[in-house]
Protein backbone atom coordinates (compact mmCIF):
# COMPACT_ATOMS: atom_id res chain seq x y z
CA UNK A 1 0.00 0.00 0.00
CA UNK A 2 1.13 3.28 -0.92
CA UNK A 3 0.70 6.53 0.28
CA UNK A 4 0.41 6.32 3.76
CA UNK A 5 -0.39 10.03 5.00
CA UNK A 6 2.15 11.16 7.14
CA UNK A 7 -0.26 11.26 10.16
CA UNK A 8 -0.76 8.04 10.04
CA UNK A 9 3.43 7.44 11.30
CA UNK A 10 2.73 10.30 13.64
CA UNK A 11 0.49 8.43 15.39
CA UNK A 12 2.61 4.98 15.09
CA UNK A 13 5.33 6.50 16.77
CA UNK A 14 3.27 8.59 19.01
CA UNK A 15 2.26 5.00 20.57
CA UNK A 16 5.67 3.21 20.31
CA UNK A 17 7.78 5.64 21.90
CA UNK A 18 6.35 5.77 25.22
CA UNK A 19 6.11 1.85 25.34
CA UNK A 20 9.73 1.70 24.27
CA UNK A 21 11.41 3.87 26.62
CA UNK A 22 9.29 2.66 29.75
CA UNK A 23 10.48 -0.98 28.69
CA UNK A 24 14.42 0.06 27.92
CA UNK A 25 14.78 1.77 31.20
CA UNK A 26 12.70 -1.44 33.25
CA UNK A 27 16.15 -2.93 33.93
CA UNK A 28 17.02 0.44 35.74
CA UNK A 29 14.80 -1.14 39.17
CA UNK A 30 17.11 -4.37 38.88
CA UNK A 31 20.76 -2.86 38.69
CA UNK A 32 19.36 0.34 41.47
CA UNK A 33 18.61 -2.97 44.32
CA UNK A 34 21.78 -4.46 43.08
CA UNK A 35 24.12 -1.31 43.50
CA UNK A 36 22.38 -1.00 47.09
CA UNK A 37 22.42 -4.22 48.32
CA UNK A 38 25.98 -5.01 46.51
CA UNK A 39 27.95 -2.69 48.69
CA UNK A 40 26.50 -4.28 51.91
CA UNK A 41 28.90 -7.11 54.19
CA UNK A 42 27.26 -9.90 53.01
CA UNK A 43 26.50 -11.50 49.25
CA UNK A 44 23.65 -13.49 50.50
CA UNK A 45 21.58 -10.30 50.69
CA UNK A 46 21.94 -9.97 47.13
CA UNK A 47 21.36 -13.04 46.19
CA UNK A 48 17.96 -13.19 48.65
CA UNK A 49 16.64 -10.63 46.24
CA UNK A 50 17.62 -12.08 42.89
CA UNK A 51 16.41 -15.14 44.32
CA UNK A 52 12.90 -13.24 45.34
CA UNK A 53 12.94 -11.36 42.48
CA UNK A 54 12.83 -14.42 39.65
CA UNK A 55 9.85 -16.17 41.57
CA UNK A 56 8.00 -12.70 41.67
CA UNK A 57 8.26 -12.29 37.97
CA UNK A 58 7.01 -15.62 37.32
CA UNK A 59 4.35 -14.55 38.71
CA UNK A 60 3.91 -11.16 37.24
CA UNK A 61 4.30 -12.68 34.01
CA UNK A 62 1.80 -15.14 35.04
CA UNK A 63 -0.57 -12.31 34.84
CA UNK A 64 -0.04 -10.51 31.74
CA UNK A 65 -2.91 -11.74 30.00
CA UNK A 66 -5.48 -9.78 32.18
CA UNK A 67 -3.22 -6.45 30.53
CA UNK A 68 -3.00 -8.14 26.66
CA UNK A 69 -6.73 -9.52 26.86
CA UNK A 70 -8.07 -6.05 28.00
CA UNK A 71 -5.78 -4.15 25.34
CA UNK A 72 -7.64 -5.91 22.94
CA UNK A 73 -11.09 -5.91 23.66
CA UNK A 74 -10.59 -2.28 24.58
CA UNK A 75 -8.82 -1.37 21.27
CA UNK A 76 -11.90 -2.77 19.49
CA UNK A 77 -14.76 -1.27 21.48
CA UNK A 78 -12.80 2.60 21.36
CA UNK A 79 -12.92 2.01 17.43
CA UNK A 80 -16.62 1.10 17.57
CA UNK A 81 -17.78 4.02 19.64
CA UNK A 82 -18.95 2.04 22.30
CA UNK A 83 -18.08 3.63 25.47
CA UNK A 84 -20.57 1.66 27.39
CA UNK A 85 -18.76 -1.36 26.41
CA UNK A 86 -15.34 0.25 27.41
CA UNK A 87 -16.31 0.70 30.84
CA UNK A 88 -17.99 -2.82 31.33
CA UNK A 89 -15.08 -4.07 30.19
CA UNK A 90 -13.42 -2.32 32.10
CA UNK A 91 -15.28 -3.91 35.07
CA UNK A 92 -15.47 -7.04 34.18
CA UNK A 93 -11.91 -7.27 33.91
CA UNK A 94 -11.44 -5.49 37.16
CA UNK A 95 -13.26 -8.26 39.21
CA UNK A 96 -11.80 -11.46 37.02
CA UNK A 97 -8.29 -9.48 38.29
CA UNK A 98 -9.87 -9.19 42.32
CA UNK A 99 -10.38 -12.99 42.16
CA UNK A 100 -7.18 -13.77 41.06
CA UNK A 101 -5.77 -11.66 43.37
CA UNK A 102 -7.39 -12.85 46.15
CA UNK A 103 -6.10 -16.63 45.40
CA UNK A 104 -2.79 -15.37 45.19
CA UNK A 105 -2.63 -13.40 48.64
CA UNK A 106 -4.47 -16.47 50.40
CA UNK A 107 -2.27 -18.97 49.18
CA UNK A 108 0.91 -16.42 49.03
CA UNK A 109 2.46 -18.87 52.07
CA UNK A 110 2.06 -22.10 50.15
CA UNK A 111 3.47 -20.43 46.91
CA UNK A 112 6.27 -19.21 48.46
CA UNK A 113 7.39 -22.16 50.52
CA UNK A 114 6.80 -24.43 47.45
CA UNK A 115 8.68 -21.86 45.12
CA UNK A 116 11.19 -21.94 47.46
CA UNK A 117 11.55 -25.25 47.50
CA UNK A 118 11.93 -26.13 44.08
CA UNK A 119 14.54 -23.32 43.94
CA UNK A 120 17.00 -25.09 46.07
CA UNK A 121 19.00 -22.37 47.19
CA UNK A 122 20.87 -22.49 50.53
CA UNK A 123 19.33 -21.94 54.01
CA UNK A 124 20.81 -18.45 54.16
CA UNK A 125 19.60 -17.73 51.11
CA UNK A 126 16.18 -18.91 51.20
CA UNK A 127 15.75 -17.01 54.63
CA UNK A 128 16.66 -13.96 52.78
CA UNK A 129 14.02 -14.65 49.60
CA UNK A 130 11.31 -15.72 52.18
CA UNK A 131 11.42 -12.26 54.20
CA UNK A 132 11.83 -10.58 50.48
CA UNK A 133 8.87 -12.36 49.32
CA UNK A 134 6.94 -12.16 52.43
CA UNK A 135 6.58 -8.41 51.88
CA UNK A 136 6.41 -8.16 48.16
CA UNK A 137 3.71 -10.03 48.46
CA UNK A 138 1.43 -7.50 49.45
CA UNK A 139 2.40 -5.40 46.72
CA UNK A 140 0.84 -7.97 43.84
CA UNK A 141 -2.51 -5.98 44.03
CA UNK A 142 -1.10 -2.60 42.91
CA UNK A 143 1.30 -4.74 40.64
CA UNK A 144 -1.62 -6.85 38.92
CA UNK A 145 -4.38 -3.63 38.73
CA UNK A 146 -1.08 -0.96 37.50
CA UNK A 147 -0.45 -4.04 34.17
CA UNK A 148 -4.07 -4.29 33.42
CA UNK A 149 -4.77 -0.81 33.48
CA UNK A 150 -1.89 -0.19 31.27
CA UNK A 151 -3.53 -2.33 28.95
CA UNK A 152 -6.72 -0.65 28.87
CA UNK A 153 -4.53 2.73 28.53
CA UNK A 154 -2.98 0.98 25.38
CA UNK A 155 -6.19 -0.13 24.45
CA UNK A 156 -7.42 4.03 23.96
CA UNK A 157 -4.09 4.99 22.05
CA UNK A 158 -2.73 6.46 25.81
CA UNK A 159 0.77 4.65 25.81
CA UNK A 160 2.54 7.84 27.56
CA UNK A 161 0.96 6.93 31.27
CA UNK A 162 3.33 3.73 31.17
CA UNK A 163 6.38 5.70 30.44
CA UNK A 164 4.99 8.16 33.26
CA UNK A 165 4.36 5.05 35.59
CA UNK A 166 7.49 3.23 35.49
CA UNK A 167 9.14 7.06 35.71
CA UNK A 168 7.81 7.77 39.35
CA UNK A 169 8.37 4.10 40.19
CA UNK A 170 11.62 3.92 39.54
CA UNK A 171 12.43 7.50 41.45
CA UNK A 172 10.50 6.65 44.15
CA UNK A 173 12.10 3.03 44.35
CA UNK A 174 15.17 4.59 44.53
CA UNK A 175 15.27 6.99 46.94
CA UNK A 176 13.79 4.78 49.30
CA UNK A 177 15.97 1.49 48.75
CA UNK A 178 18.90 4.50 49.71
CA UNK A 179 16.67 5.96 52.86
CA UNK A 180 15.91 2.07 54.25
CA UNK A 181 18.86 0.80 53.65
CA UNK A 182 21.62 3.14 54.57
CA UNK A 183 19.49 5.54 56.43
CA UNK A 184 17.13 3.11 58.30
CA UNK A 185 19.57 0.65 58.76
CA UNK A 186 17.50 -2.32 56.68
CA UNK A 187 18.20 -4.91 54.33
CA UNK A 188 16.52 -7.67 52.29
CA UNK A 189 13.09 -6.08 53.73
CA UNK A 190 13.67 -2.48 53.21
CA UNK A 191 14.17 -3.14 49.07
CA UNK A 192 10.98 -5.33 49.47
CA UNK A 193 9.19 -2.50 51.32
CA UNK A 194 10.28 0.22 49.15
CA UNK A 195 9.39 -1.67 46.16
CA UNK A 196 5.90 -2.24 47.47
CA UNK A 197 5.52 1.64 48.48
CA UNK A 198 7.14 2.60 44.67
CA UNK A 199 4.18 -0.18 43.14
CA UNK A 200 1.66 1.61 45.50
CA UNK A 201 2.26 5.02 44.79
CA UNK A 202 2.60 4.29 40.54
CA UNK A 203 -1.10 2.80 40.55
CA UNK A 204 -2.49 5.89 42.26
CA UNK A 205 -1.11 7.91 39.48
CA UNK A 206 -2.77 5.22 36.91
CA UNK A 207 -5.96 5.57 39.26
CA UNK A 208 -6.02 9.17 38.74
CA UNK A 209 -5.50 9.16 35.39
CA UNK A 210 -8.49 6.26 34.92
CA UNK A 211 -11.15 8.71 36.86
CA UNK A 212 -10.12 11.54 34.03
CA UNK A 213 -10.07 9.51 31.38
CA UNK A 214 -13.85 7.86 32.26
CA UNK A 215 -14.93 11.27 32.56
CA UNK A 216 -14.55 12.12 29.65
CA UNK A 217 -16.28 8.90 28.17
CA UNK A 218 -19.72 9.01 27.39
CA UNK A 219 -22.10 7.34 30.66
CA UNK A 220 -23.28 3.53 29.91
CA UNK A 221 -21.90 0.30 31.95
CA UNK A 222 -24.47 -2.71 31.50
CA UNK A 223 -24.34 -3.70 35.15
CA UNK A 224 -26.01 -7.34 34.21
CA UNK A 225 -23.20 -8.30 32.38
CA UNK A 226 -21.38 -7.93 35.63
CA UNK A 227 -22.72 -10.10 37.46
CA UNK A 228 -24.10 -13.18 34.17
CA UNK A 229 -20.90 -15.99 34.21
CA UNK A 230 -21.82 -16.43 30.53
CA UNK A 231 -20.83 -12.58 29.35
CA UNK A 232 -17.34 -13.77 30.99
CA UNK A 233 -17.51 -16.58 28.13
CA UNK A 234 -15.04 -14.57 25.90
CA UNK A 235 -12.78 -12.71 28.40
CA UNK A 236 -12.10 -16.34 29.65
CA UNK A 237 -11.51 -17.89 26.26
CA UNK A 238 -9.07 -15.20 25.25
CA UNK A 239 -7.45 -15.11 28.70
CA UNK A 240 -6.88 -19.15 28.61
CA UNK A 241 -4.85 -18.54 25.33
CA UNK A 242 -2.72 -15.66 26.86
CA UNK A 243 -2.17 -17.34 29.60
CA UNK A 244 -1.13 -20.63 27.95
CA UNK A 245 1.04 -18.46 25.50
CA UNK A 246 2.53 -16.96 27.87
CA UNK A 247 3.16 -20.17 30.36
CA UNK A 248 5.05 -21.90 27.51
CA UNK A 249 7.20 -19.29 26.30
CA UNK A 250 8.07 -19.04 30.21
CA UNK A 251 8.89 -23.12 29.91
CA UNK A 252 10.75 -22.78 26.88
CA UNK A 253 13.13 -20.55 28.47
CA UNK A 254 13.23 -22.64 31.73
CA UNK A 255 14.50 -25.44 29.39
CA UNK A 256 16.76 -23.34 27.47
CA UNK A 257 18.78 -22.92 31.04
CA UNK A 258 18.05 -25.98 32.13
CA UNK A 259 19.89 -27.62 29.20
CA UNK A 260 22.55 -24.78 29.21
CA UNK A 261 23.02 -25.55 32.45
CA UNK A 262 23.75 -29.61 31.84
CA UNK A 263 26.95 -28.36 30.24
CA UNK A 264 28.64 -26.47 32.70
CA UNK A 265 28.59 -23.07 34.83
CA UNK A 266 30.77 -21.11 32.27
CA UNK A 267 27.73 -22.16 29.42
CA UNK A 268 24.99 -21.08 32.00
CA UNK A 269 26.66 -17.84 32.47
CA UNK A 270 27.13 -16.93 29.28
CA UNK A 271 24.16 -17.65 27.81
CA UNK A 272 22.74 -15.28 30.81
CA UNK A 273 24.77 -12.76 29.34
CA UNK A 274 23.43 -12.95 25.73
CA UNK A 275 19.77 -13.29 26.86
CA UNK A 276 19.74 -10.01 28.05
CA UNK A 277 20.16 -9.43 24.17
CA UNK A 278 16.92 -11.19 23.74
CA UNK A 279 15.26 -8.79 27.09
CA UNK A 280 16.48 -5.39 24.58
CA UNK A 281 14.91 -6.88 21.60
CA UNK A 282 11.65 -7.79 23.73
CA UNK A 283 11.27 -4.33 25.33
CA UNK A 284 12.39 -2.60 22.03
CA UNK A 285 9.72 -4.13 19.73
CA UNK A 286 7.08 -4.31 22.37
CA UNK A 287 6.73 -0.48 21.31
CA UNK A 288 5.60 -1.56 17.68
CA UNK A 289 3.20 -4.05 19.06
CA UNK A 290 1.46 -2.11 21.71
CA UNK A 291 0.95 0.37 18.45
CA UNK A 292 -0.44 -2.63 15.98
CA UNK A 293 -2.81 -4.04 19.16
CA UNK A 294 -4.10 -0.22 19.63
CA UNK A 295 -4.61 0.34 16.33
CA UNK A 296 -5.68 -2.70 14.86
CA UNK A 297 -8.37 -2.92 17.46
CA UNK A 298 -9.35 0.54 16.49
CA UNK A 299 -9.86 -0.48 12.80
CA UNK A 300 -11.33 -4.02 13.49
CA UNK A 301 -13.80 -2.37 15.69
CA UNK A 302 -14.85 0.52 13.52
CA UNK A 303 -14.92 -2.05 10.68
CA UNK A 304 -12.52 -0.22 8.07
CA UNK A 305 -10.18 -2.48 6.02
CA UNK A 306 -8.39 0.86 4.77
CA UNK A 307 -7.61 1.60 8.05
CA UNK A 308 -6.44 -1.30 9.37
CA UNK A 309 -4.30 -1.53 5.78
CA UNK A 310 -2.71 1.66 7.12
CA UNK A 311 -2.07 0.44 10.43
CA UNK A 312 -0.52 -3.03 9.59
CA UNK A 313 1.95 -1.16 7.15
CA UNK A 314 3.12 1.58 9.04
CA UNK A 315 3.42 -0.52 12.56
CA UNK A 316 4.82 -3.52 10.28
CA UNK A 317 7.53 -1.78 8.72
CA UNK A 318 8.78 0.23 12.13
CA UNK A 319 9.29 -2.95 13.55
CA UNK A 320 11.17 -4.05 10.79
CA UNK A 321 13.48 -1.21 11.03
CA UNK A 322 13.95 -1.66 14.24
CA UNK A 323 15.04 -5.38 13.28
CA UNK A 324 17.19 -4.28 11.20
CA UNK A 325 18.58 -2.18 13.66
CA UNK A 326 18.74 -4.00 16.53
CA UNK A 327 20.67 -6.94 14.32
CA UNK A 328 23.36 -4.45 12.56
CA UNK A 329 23.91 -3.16 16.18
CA UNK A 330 24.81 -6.56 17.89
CA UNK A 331 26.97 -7.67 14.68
CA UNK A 332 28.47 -4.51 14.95
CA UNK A 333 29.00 -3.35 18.68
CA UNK A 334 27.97 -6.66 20.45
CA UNK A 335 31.59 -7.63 21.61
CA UNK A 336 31.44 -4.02 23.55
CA UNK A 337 27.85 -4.89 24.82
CA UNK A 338 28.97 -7.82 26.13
CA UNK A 339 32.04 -6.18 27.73
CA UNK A 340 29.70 -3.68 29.67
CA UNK A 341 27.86 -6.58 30.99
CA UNK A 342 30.77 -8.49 32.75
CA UNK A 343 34.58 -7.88 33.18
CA UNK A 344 35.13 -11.48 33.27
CA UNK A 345 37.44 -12.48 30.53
CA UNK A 346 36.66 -16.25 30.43
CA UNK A 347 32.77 -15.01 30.03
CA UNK A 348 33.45 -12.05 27.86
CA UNK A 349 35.19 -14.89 25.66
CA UNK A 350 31.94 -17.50 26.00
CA UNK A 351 29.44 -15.23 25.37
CA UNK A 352 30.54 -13.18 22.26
CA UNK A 353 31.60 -17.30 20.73
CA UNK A 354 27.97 -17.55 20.32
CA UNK A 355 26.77 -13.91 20.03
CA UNK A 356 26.32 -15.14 16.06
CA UNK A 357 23.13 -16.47 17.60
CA UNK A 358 21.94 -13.81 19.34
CA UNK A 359 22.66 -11.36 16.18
CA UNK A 360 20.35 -13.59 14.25
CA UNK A 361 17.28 -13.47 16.47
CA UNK A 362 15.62 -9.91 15.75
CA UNK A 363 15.40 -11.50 11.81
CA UNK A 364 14.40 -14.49 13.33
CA UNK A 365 11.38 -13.83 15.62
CA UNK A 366 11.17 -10.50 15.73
CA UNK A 367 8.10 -10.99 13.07
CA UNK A 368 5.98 -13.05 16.12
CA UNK A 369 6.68 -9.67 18.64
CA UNK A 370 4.89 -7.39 15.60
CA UNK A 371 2.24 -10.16 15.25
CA UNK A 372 1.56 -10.54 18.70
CA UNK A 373 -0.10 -7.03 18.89
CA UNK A 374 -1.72 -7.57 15.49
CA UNK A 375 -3.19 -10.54 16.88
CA UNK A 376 -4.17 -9.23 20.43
CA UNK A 377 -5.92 -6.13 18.38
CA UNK A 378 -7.90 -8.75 15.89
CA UNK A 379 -8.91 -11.06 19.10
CA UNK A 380 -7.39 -13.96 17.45
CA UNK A 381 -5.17 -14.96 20.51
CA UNK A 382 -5.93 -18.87 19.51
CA UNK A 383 -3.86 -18.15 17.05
CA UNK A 384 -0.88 -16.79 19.37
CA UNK A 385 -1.12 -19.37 21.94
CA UNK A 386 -1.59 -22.19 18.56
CA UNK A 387 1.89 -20.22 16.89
CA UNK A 388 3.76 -20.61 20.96
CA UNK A 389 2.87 -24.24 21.22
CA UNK A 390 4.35 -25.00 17.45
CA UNK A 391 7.60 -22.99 18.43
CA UNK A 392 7.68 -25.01 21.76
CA UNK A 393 7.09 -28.49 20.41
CA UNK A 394 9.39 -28.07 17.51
CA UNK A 395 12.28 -26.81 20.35
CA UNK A 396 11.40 -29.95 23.16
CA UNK A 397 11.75 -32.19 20.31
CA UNK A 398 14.78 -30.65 18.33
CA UNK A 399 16.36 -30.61 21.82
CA UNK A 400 16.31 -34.10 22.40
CA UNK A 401 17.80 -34.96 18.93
CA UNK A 402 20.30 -32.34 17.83
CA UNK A 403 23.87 -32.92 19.27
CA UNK A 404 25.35 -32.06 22.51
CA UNK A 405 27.28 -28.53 22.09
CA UNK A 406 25.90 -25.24 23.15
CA UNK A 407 25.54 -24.01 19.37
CA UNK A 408 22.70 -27.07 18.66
CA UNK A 409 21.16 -25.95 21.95
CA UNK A 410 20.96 -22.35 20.25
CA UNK A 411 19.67 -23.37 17.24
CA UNK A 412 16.74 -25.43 19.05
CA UNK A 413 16.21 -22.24 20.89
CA UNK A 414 16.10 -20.11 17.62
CA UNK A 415 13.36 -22.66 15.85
CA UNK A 416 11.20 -21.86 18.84
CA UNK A 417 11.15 -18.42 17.57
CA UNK A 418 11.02 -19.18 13.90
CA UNK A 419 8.25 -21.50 14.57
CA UNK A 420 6.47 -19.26 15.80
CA UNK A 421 7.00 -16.42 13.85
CA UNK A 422 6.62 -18.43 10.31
CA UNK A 423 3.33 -20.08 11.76
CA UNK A 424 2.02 -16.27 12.97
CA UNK A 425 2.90 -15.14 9.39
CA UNK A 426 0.83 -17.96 7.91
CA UNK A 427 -2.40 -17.21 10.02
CA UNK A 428 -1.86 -13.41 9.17
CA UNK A 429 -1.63 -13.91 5.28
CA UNK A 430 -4.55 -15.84 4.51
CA UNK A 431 -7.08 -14.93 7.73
CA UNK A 432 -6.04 -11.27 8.70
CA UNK A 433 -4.58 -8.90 6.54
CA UNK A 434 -6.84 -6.87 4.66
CA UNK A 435 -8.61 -8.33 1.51
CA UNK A 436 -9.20 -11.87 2.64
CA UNK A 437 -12.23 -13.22 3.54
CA UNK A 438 -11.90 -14.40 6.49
CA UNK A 439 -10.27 -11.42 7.84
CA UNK A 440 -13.48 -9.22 6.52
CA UNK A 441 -15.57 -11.64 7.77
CA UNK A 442 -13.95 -11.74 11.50
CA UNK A 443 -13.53 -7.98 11.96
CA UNK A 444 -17.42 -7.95 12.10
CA UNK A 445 -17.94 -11.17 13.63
CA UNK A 446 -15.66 -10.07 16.61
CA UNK A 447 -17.47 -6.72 17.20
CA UNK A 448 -21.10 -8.30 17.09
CA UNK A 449 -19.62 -10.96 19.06
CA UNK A 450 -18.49 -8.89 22.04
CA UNK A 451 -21.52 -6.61 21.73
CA UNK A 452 -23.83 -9.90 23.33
């Protein structure tokens, strides 16, 4: 398609911006607790945290279907003009999230001894993760409502309050992991503590925002869809799929280490090193996504094919750039990367050996991060979950008969993503781009749909 009015990659990168920033400065909260705890008398502080930290973003990961699922339905209610529909959404969402919530914090002791557990850390250690987690706990309700709301900010073209979100967070996180640590004379608990306040004090800034921003939307909420389990029918189908998605792209990577870790610590390490390659290209093209889910929601909902042409061209091609980008950058400047990350010679060595790998990967599956939003915007998350399982099959089984060597395990781990991506590219060709049937067809059938 030709002619794309200039607007139209205005708004694109009006949308991905935000969403890119907020995600690129994310590992700012990590290396802040580090540089605090790091300079304590004791290691096992640090590693309480890190320890803490990994079992809490299982769990926060856990829950990211409640923000993509939202996103989605929102996108394609804003483009229909249906603010009655926003703001039931809205609600139902909000008490599918309370119930979740509420299993988490009345089982938070048996998750965390069990988590724990299977951890296997020392007893020093786990002490330090169980008073971590013990506190951080209470934070998951500010945690869970500040992602869902994001999504339903995403879901009305508002990407800006996340970059605001994570800003105050991260300030306010900081000065108090300084304060209760060095001032108050804390540990393990005071980083907890102070990331609970930070989590706190970002979702009444999202709060705020939500009361002006439902002002502002026209009055309706159909309070009997509230309370009828059948108007939950969809929100649960497409949250299965997210969650499914988003469970086995969480195994995948579980196995990935698990495999790296069979041969030997130097391997483990390194390949720790070079997926924080894979975290950059994550964060960086979760800005063109968040802008295709938007967007294509908007045009599925109002029903307008030259629209959503629009959209899928100027949100496809930014992402490519950006994989182009990102994969000229790590052939280019990777070794230094990879120098910044550790001063260790024997790992600087290990890690840039297979960095060929990790140059590879934005071409690779950087399509499926594009899709993903395209696909959360047309409501066809079956697909998504359907593209994750491929990619995780094809890995489990390619794992168990390539050769031993850490450069077969990387090319398992790369079909993954090319499994998924080519499969994603498939559905997107003949069902959702513009011009097929079945993608005319579903952009009305999934408005009328949701309308019920």
């Amino acid at each position: 398609m030709r002619n794309i009015p200039r607007q139209a990659w205005v708004r694109t990168w009006g949308l991905m911006w935000p969403v890119m920033l907020a995600n690129l400065s994310l590992p700012l909260l990590g290396l802040v607790d580090t540089a605090v705890l790091g300079h304590l008398d004791d290691s096992v502080y640090l590693a309480g945290v890190a320890l803490g930290s990994s079992l809490m973003a299982f769990v926060f990961w856990g829950f990211n279907f409640l923000s993509m699922g939202l996103s989605g339905f929102t996108s394609q209610a804003w483009g229909a003009r249906d603010a009655g529909r926003v703001r039931t959404q809205l609600a139902q969402y909000s008490l599918v999230a309370l119930g979740l919530i509420s299993l988490v914090v009345l089982s938070h002791g048996w998750l965390i001894d069990h988590g724990l557990a299977f951890m296997g850390a020392s007893a020093e250690v786990t002490a330090q993760a169980d008073l971590y987690l013990s506190i951080r706990i209470w934070g998951v309700p500010a945690q869970v409502f500040n992602t869902m709301l994001l999504g339903f900010f995403t879901g009305l073209q508002n990407t800006r309050i996340s970059l605001y979100t994570v800003s105050l967070a991260q300030m306010v996180n900081l000065v108090l992991n300084v304060v209760l640590v060095y001032g108050v004379g804390m540990t393990t608990d005071g980083i907890a503590l102070g990331t609970v306040i930070s989590e706190y004090l970002a979702l009444a800034l999202v709060l705020i925002t939500l009361r002006k921003t439902l002002k502002g939307l026209a009055p309706g909420l159909d309070r009997d869809l509230l309370t009828r389990l059948s108007a939950y029918r969809a929100i649960f189908s497409v949250s299965f799929s997210l969650f499914l998605r988003t469970f086995l792209l969480l195994l995948g990577f579980a196995w990935f280490n698990r495999l790296g870790a069979q041969l030997g610590d130097l391997v483990l390490a390194g390949n720790a090193i070079l997926l924080t390659f894979l975290t950059l290209i994550s964060n960086t093209l979760d800005g063109s996504a968040a802008a295709a889910e938007a967007q294509v929601g908007m045009a599925t909902g109002r029903g307008s094919p030259r629209l959503l042409s629009q959209v899928l061209w100027t949100t496809g091609w930014s992402a490519a750039g950006l994989m182009a980008l990102m994969t000229l950058t790590f052939g280019a400047l990777g070794g230094v990367i990879i120098d910044l990350l550790t001063s260790q010679p024997d790992l600087q060595q290990q890690a840039d050996r297979y960095r060929f790998w990790i140059t590879l990967l934005p071409v690779i599956g950087g399509l499926a991060f594009w899709l993903d939003g395209v696909f959360i915007g047309a409501r066809r998350t079956s697909d998504m979950r359907n593209g994750v399982i491929a990619g995780f099959v094809v890995f489990i089984v390619a794992s168990q008969w390539l050769p031993p060597g850490n450069h077969w395990l990387w090319f398992g781990f790369s079909l993954l993503f090319l499994t998924r991506s080519m499969w994603m590219l498939a559905i997107f060709w003949f069902r959702v781009r513009p011009g097929t049937t079945r993608a005319d067809t579903n952009a009305l059938s999934t408005v009328s749909q949701t309308k019920r």
